[in-house]
C-alpha atoms as a PDB file:
ATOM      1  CA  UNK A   1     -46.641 -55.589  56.768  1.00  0.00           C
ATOM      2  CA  UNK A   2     -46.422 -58.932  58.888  1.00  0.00           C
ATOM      3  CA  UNK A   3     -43.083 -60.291  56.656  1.00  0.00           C
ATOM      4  CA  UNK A   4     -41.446 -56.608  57.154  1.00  0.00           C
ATOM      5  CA  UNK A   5     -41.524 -57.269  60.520  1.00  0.00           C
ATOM      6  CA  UNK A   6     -40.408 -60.619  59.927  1.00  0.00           C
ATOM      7  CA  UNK A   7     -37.365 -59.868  57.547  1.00  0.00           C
ATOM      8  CA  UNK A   8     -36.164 -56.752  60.023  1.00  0.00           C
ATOM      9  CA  UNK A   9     -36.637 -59.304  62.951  1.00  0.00           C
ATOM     10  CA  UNK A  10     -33.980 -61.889  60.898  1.00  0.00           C
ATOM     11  CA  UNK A  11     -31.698 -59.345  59.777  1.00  0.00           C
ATOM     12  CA  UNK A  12     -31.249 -58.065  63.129  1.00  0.00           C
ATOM     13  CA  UNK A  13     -30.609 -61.384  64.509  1.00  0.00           C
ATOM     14  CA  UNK A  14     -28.398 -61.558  61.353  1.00  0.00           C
ATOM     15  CA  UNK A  15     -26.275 -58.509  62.463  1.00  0.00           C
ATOM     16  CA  UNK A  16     -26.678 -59.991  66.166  1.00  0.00           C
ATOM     17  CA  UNK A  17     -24.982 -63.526  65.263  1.00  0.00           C
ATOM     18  CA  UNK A  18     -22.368 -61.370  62.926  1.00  0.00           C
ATOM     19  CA  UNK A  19     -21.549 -59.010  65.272  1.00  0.00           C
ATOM     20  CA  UNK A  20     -20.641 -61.641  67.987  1.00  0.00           C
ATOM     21  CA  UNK A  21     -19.158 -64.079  65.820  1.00  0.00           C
ATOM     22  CA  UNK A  22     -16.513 -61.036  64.804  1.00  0.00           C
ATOM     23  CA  UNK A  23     -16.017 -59.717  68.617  1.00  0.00           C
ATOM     24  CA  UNK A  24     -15.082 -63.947  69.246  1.00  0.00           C
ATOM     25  CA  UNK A  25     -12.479 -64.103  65.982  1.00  0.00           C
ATOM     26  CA  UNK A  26     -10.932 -60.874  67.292  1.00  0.00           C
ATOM     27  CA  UNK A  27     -10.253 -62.133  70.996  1.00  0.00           C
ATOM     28  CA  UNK A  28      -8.647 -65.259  69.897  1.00  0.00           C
ATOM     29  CA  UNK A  29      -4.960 -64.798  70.152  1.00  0.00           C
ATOM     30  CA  UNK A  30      -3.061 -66.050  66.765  1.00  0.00           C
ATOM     31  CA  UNK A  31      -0.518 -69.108  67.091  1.00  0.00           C
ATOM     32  CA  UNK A  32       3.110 -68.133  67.526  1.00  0.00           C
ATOM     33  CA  UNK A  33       5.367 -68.141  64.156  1.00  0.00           C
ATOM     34  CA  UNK A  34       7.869 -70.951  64.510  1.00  0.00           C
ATOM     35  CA  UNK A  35      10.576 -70.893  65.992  1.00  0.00           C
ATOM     36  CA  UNK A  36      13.781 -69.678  63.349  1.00  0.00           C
ATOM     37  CA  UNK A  37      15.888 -73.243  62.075  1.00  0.00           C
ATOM     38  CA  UNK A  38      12.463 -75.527  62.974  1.00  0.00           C
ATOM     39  CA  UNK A  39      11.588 -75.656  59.184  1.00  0.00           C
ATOM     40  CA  UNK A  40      12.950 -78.669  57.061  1.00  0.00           C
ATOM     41  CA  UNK A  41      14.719 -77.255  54.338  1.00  0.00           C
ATOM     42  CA  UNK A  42      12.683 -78.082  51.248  1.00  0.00           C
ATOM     43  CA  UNK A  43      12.759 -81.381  49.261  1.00  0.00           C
ATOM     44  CA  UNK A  44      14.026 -82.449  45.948  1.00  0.00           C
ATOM     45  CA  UNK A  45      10.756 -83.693  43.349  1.00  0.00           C
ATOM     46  CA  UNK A  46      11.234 -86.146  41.473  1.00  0.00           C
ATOM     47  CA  UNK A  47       9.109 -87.536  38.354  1.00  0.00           C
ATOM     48  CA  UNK A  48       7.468 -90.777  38.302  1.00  0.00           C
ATOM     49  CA  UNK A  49       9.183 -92.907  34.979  1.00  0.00           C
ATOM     50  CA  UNK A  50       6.199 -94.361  34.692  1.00  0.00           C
ATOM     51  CA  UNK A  51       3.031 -91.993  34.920  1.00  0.00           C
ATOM     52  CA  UNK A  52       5.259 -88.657  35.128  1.00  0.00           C
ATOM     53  CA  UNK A  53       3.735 -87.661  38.983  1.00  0.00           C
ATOM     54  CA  UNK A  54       6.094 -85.181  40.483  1.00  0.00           C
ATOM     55  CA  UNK A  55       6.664 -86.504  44.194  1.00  0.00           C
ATOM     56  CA  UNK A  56       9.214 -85.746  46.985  1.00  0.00           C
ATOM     57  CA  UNK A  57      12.502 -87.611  47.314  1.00  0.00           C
ATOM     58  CA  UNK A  58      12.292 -89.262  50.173  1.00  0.00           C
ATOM     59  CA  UNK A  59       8.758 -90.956  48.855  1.00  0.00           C
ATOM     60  CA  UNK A  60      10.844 -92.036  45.820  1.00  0.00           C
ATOM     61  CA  UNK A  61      11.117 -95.683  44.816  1.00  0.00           C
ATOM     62  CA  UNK A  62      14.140 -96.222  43.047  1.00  0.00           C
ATOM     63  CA  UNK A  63      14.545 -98.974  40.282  1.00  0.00           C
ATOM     64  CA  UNK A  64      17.507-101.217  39.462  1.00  0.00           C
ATOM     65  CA  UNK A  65      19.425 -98.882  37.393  1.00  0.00           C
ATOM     66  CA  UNK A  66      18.227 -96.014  39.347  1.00  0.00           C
ATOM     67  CA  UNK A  67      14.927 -94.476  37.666  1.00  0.00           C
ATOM     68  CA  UNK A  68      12.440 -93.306  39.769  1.00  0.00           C
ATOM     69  CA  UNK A  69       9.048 -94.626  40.422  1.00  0.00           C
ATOM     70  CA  UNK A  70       6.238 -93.024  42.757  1.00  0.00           C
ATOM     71  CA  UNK A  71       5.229 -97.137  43.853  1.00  0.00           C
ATOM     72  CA  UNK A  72       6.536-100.201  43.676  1.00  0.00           C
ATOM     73  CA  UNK A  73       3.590-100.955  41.606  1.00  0.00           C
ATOM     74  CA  UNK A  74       4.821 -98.940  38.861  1.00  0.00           C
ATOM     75  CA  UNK A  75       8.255-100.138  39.440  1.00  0.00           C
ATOM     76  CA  UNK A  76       6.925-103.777  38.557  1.00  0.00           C
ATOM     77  CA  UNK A  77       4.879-102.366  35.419  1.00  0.00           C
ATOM     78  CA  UNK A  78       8.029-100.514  33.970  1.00  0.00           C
ATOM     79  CA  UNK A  79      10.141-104.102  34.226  1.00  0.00           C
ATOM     80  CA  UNK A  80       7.826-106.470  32.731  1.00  0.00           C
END
């Protein structure tokens, strides 16, 4: 009888806390969507020569004769 009591008091707090937590998500007012032209258009992805990652353009390292590395690191292992 004494851990009834005990489990009805905890679910009851339970539905309390839920309750509450539910009333708080609702209230909160959701961030604006952005303004129309404020996206960046999307980027070109490139693959790494070297281990084949898939990486934006702009993150690119380019070789000599143009091939595309995702680090110099990589750049240096494909030359030597």
């Amino acid at each position: 009888m004494k851990y009834l009591l005990v489990l009805a008091v905890v679910l009851v707090a339970i539905w309390l806390w839920r309750k509450a937590r539910r009333e708080e998500l609702q209230s909160r007012t959701p961030p604006p969507p952005p303004a129309p032209g404020t996206l960046e258009p999307p980027q070109a992805m490139l693959r790494c020569a070297h281990c084949g990652l898939h990486l934006p353009a702009a993150d690119a390292v380019r070789g000599r004769d143009g091939t595309v590395y995702c680090s110099v690191a990589h750049r240096q292992a494909a030359t030597h």
